[in-house]
Protein backbone atom coordinates (compact mmCIF):
# COMPACT_ATOMS: atom_id res chain seq x y z
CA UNK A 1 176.58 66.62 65.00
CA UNK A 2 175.09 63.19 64.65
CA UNK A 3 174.96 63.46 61.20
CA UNK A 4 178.17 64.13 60.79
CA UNK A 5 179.42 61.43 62.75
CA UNK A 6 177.80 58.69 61.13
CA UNK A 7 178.92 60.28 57.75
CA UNK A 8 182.28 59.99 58.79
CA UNK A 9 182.15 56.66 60.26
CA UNK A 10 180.20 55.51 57.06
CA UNK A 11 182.91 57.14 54.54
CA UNK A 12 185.67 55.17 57.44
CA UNK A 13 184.20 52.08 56.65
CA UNK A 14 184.31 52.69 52.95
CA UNK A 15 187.64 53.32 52.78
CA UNK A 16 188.65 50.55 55.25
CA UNK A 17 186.75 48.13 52.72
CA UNK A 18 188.73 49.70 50.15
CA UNK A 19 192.41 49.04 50.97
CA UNK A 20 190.72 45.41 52.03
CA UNK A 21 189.65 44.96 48.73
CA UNK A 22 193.32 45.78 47.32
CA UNK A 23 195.06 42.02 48.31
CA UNK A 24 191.64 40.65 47.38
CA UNK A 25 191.02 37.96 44.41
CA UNK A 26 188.15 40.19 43.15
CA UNK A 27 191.20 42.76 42.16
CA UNK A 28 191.85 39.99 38.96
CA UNK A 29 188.21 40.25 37.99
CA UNK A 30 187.68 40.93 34.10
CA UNK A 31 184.37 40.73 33.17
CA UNK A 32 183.35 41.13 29.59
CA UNK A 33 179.76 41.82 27.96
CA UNK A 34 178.59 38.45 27.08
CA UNK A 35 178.46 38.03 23.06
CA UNK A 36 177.09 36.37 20.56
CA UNK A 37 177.77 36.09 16.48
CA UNK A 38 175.54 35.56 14.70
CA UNK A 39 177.32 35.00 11.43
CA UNK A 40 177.85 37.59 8.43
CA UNK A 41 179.14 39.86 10.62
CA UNK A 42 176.33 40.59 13.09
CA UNK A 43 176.69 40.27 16.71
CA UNK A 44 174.74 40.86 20.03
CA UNK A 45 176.33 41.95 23.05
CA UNK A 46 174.94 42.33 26.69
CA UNK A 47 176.47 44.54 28.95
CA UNK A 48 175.04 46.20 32.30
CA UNK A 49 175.28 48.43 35.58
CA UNK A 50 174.11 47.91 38.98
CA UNK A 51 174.27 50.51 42.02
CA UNK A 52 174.38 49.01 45.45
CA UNK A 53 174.30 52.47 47.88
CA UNK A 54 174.09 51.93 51.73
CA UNK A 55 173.55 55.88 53.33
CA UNK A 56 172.91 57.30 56.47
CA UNK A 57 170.60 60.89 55.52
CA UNK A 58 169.52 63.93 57.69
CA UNK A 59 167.07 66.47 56.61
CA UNK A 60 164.92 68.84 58.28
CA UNK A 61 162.15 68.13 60.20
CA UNK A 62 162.89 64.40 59.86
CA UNK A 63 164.24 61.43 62.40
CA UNK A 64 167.49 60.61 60.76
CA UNK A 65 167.62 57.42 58.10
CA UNK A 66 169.84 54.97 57.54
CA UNK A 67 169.37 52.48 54.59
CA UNK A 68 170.12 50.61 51.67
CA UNK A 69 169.33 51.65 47.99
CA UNK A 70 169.67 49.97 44.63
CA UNK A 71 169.52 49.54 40.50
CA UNK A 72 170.14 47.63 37.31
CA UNK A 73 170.29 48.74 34.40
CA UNK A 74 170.71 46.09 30.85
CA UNK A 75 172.47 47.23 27.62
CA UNK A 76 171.99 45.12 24.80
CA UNK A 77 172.95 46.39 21.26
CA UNK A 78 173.01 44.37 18.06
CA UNK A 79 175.54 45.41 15.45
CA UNK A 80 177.30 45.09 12.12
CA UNK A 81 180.92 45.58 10.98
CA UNK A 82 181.75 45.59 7.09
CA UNK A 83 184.45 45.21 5.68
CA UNK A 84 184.77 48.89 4.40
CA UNK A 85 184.53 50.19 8.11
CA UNK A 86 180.90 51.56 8.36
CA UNK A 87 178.68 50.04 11.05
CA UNK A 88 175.16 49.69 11.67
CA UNK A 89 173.15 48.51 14.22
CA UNK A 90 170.96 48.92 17.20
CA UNK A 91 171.31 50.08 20.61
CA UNK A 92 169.23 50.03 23.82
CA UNK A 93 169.66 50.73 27.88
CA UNK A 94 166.55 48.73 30.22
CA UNK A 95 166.36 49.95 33.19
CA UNK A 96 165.36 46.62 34.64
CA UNK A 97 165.63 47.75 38.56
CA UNK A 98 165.26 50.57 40.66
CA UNK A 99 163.63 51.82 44.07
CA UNK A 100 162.55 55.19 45.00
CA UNK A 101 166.11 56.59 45.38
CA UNK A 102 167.97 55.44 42.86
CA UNK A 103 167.09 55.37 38.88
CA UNK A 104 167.65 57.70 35.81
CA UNK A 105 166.93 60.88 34.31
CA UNK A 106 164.29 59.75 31.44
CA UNK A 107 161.13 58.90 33.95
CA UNK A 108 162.31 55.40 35.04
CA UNK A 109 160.24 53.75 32.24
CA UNK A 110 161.51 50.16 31.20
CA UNK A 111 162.80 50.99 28.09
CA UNK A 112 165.42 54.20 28.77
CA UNK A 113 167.21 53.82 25.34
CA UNK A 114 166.54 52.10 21.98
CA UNK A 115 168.08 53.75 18.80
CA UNK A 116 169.38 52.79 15.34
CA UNK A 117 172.59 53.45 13.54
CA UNK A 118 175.06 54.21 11.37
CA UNK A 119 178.88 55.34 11.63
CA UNK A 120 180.81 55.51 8.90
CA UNK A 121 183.85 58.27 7.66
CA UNK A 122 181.73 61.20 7.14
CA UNK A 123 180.13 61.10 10.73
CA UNK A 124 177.13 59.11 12.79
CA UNK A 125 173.47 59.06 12.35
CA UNK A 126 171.36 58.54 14.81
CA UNK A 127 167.65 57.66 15.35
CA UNK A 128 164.95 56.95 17.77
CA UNK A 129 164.89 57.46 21.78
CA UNK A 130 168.38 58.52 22.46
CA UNK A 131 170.02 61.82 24.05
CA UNK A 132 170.41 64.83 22.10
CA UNK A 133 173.98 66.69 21.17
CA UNK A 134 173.85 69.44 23.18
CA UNK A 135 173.44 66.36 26.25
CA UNK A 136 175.49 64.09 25.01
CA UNK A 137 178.71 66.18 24.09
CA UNK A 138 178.26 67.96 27.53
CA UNK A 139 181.73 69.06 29.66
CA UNK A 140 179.92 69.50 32.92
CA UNK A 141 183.24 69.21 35.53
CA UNK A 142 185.14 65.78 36.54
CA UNK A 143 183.36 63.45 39.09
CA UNK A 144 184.49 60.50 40.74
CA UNK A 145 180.91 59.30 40.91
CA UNK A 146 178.30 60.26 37.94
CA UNK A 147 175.59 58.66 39.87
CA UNK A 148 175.76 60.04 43.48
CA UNK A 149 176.89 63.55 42.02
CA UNK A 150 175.23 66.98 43.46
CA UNK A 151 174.74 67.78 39.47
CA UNK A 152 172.22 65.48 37.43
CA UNK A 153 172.33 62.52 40.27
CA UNK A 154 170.68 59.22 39.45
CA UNK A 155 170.54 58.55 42.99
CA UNK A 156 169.25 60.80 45.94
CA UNK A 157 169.05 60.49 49.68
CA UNK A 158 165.87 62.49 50.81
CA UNK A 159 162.55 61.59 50.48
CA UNK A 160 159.51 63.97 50.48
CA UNK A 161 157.47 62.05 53.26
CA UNK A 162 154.20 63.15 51.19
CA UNK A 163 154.61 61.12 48.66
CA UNK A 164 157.71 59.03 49.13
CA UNK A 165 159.81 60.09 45.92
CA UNK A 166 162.54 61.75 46.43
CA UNK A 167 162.81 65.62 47.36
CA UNK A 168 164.85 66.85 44.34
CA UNK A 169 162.10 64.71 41.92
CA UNK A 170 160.26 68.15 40.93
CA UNK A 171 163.71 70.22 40.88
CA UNK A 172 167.40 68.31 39.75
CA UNK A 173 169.96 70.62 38.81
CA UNK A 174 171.48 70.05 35.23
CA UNK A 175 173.86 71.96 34.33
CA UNK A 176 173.78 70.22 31.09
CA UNK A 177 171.62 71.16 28.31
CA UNK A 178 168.38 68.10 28.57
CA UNK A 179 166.02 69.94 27.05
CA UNK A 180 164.92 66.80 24.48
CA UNK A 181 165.98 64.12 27.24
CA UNK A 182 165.40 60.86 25.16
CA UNK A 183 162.43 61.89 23.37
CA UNK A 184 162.18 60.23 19.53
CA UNK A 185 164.71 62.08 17.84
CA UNK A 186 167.23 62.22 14.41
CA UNK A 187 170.81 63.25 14.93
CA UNK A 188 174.00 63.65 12.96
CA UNK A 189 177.77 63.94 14.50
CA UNK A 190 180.63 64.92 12.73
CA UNK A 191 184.23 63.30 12.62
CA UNK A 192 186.44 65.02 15.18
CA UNK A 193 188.82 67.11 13.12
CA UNK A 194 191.70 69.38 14.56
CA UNK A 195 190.03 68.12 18.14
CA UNK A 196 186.56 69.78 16.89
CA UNK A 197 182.77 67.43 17.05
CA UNK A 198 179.81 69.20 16.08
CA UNK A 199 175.96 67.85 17.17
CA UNK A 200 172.83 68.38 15.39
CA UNK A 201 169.32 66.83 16.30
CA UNK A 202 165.67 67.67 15.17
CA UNK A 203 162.87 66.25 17.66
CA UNK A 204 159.31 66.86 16.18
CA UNK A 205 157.62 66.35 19.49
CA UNK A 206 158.69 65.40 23.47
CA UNK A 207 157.55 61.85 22.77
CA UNK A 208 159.06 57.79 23.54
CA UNK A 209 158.20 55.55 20.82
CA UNK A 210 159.45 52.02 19.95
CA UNK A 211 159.31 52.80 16.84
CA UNK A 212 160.17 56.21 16.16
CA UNK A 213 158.40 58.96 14.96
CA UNK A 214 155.54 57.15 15.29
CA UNK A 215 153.64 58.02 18.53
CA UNK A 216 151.35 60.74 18.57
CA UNK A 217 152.25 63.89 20.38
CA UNK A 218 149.61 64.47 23.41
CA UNK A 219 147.06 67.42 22.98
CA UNK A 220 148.26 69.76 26.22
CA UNK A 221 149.02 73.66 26.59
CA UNK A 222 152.20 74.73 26.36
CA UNK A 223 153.48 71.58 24.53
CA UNK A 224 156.98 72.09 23.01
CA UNK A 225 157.58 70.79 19.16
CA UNK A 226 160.00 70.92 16.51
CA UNK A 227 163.11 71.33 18.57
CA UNK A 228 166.20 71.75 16.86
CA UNK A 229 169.25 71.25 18.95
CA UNK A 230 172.90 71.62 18.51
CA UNK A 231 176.29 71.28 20.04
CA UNK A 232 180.34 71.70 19.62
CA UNK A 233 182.82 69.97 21.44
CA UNK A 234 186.38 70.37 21.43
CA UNK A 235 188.97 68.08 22.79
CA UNK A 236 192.76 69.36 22.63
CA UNK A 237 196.15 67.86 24.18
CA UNK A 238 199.53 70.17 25.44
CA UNK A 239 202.22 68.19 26.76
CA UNK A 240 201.00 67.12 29.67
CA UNK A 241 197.63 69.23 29.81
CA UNK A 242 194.51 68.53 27.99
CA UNK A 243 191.93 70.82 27.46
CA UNK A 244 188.09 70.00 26.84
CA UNK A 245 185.08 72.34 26.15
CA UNK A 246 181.82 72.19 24.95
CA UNK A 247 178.73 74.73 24.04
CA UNK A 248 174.88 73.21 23.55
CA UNK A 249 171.61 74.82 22.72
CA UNK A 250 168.08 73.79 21.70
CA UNK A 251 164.85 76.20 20.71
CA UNK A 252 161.32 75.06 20.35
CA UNK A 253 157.66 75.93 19.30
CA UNK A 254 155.04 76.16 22.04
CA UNK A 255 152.43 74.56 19.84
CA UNK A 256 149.38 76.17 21.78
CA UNK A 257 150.51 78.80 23.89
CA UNK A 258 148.26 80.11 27.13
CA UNK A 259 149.82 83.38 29.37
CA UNK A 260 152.90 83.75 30.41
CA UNK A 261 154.48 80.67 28.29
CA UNK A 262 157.01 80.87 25.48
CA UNK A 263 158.92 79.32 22.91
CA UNK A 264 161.90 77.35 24.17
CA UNK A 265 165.48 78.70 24.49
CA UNK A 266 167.78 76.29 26.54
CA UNK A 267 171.72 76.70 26.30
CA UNK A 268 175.13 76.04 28.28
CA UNK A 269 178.98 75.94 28.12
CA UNK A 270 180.91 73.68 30.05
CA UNK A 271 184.93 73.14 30.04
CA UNK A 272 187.58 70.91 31.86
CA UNK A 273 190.96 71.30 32.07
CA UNK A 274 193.52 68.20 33.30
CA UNK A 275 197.10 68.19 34.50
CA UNK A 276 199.45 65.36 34.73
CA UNK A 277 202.51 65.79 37.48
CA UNK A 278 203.72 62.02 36.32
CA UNK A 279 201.33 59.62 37.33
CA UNK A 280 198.90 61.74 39.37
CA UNK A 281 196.50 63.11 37.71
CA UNK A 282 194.73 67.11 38.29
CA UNK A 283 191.15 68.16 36.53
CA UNK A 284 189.63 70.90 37.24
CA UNK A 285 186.45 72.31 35.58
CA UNK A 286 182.22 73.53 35.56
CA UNK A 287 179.54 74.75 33.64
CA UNK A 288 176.72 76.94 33.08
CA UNK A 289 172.92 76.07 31.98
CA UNK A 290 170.16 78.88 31.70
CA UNK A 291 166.58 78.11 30.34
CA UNK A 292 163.42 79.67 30.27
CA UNK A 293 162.03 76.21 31.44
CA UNK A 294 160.96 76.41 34.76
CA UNK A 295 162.78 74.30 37.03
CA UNK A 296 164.77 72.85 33.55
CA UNK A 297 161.92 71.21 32.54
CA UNK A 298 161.02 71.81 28.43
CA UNK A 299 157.17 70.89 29.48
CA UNK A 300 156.91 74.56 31.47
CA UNK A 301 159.09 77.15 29.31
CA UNK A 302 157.71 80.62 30.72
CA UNK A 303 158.17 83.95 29.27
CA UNK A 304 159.96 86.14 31.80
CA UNK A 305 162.44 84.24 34.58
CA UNK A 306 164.67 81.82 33.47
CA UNK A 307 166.04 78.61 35.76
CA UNK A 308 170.16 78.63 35.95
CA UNK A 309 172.76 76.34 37.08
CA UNK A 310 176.31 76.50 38.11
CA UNK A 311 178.60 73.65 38.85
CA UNK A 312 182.34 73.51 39.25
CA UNK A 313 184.32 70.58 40.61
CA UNK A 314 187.91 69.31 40.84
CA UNK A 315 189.50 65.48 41.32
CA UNK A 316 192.81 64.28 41.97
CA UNK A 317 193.35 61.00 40.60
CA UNK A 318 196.44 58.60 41.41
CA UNK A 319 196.11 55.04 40.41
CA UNK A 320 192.98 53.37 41.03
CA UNK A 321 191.87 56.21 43.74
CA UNK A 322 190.49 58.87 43.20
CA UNK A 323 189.27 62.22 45.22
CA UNK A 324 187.16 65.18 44.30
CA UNK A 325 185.18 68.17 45.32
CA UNK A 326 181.80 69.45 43.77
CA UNK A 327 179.80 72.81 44.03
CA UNK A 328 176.29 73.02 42.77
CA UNK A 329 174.02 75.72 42.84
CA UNK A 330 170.77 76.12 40.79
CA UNK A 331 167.89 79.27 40.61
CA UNK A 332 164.29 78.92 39.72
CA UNK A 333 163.22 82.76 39.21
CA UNK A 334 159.42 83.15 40.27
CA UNK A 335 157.17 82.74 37.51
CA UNK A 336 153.56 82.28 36.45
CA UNK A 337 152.49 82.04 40.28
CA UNK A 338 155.48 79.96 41.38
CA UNK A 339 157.93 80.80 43.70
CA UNK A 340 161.83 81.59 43.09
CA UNK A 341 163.28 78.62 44.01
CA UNK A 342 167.04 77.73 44.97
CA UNK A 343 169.41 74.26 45.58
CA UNK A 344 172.72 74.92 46.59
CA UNK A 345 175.41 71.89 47.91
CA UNK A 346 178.46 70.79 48.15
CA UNK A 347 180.05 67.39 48.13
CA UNK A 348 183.58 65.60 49.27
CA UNK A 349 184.26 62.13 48.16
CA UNK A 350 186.87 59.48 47.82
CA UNK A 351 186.92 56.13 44.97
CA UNK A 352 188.72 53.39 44.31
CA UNK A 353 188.58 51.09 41.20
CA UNK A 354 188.76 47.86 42.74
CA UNK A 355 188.97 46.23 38.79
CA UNK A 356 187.65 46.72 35.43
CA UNK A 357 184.39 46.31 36.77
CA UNK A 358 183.75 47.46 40.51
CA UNK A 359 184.44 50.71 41.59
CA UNK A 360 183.60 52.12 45.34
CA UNK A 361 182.97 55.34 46.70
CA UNK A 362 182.57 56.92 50.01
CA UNK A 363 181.35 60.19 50.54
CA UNK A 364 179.44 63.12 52.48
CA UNK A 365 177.12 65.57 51.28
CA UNK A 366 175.29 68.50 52.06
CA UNK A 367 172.44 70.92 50.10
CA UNK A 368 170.16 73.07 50.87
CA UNK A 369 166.34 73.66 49.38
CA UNK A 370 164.55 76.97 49.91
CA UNK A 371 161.72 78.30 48.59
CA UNK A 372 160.00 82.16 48.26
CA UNK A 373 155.99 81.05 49.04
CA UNK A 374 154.44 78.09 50.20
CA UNK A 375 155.99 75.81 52.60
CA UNK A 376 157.62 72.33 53.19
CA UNK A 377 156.01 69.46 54.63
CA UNK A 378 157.89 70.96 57.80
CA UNK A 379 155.89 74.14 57.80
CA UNK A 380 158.75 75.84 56.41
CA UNK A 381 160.71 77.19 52.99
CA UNK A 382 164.17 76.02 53.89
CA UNK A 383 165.38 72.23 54.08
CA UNK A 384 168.41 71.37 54.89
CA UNK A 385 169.88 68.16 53.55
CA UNK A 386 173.23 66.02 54.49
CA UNK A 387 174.26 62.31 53.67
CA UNK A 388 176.93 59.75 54.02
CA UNK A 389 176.58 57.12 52.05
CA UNK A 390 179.03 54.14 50.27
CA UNK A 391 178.25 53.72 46.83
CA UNK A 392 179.18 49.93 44.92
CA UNK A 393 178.99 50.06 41.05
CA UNK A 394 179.36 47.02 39.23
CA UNK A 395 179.65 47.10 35.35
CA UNK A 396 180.36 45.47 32.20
């Protein structure tokens, strides 16, 4: 019952801050990526996020926590415009700060993102470290907060005491296909016609490179190569409904194969569907992810059990708030000596945007870890999980 109480207060004092922060000078705030030309048509631009989450966390066989936890992330990109409409250029994400709750999905290394290239009338190419098709064209569900979501979060509240990391380090649920995660890779994307995008990427190995294609692949069993991924997306609009959908896959090689390993086979479909009554806003939507990567990871792809997530969640938005509801469940089947796993949760949550730049949002969350052998560091195969927390994200 404690927990719950200090959720609530937590998610009171969120909102509270939030109709403050209505009359509030901040509310006039535009803040633009700063730029600079650098003549013939080349500029640099420098934009950024930072998370600022205070939460108050209960899990089993722990005291409860209450704390603070943060990031930064840097976007540079250089680019070109000419004067026929194609554009070139080079993009990158840093991810200049994080502790041991918050961060990304790409290992926390320094350099998260650093690609070149090229848009023009007959589609975009794409090449170096950068997310594949079947990631980036994802319909997963509507959020009101990406990073403190129950499905691919970049922020967590539980820590293993073990090691410190947090619990869900060894097992996120995705329910979007990240089987190539931003591993040196060359993609293509169509122009949308008739609401239709379609995705295609080849990644020769699971490698990060500056420069890419360059680094040389690491000499391990099991080691996935060659991965060809692809994805469609559709975006349509009725009236006052539109409709978006998407379908992803990727297959690999397993390069040196021992027992009970396989070549890779990772898909998923996804779809959202919004309503507008005249102002307020309805979206309701989910998706579906099975692999034969243990645990979604490409680095353990096992012959018989495959890992499976579902997701569905729904927001009401009106104005600059906005409320939603999210589901999560994901199954590792037992394989290769390791046990069926299962995380299951459920989140409620409330946002406002407080400008173009700062959005806040309060919220409560439970999930629950179990496992078929072995134990917890409480002696057990169940955990359960629950959070409050108030989430600041600042961006430009």
């Amino acid at each position: 019952m404690r927990m719950r109480v200090s959720a609530a207060m937590l998610a009171c004092t969120g909102l509270l801050t939030m109709q403050a922060a209505v009359a509030a000078p901040i509310s006039n705030w535009d803040v633009k990526p700063a730029r600079l030309d650098l003549g013939e048509g080349w500029t640099v631009r420098l934009g950024g996020t930072a998370n600022l989450t205070a939460y108050s966390a209960q899990q089993t066989g722990l005291s409860d926590r209450q704390g603070v936890t943060g990031s930064i992330f840097l976007h540079p990109r250089l680019e070109k415009l000419f004067a026929n409409g194609w554009r070139v250029g080079l993009r990158s994400s840093l991810n200049a700060y994080h502790d041991a709750l918050s961060g990304d999905n790409y290992g926390n290394d320094f350099v998260e993102k650093l690609y070149l290239f090229l848009a023009a009338p007959w589609g975009r190419v794409e090449l170096g470290q950068q997310d594949g098709p079947a990631y980036g064209m994802s319909v997963t569900g509507p959020l009101v907060d990406e990073e403190v979501a129950l499905d691919d979060p970049d922020i967590s509240f539980f820590r293993d005491p073990a090691t410190g990391k947090t619990l869900i380090d060894n097992y996120e649920v995705r329910s979007g296909v990240f089987a190539t995660r931003n591993a040196d890779k060359i993609s293509y994307y169509t122009p949308r016609l008739l609401g239709v995008q379609i995705g295609v990427s080849y990644t020769p190995h699971l490698v990060k490179d500056v420069l890419p294609f360059v680094a040389t692949p690491p000499h391990i069993a099991d080691r996935q190569d060659g991965i060809v991924e692809g994805a469609i997306n559709y975006t349509g609009y009725f009236g006052n409904t539109s409709l978006g959908a998407y379908a992803g896959i990727a297959a690999g090689h397993n390069t040196n194969a021992t027992p009970g390993h396989d070549d890779l086979l990772d898909w998923g479909l996804g779809a959202e569907l919004d309503y507008d009554f005249g102002g307020t806003v309805l979206a309701v939507g989910g998706a579906w992810h099975e692999t034969n990567g243990y645990g979604f990871e490409t680095e353990d792809v096992v012959s018989h059990g495959t890992s499976r997530a579902l997701h569905a969640s729904t927001t009401l938005t009106h104005g600059d708030w906005k409320i939603g509801l999210e589901y999560m469940k994901g199954v590792n089947d037992a394989a290769v000596g390791l046990p069926k796993r299962a995380l299951s949760g459920y989140q409620v949550n409330a946002g406002y945007e407080i400008n173009s730049n700062l959005e806040l949002v309060a919220g409560w969350q439970h999930q629950r870890l179990t496992q078929s052998s072995g134990t917890f560091y409480n002696g057990g195969r169940a955990l359960d999980l629950d959070a409050g927390y108030l989430h600041l994200r600042f961006h430009v």
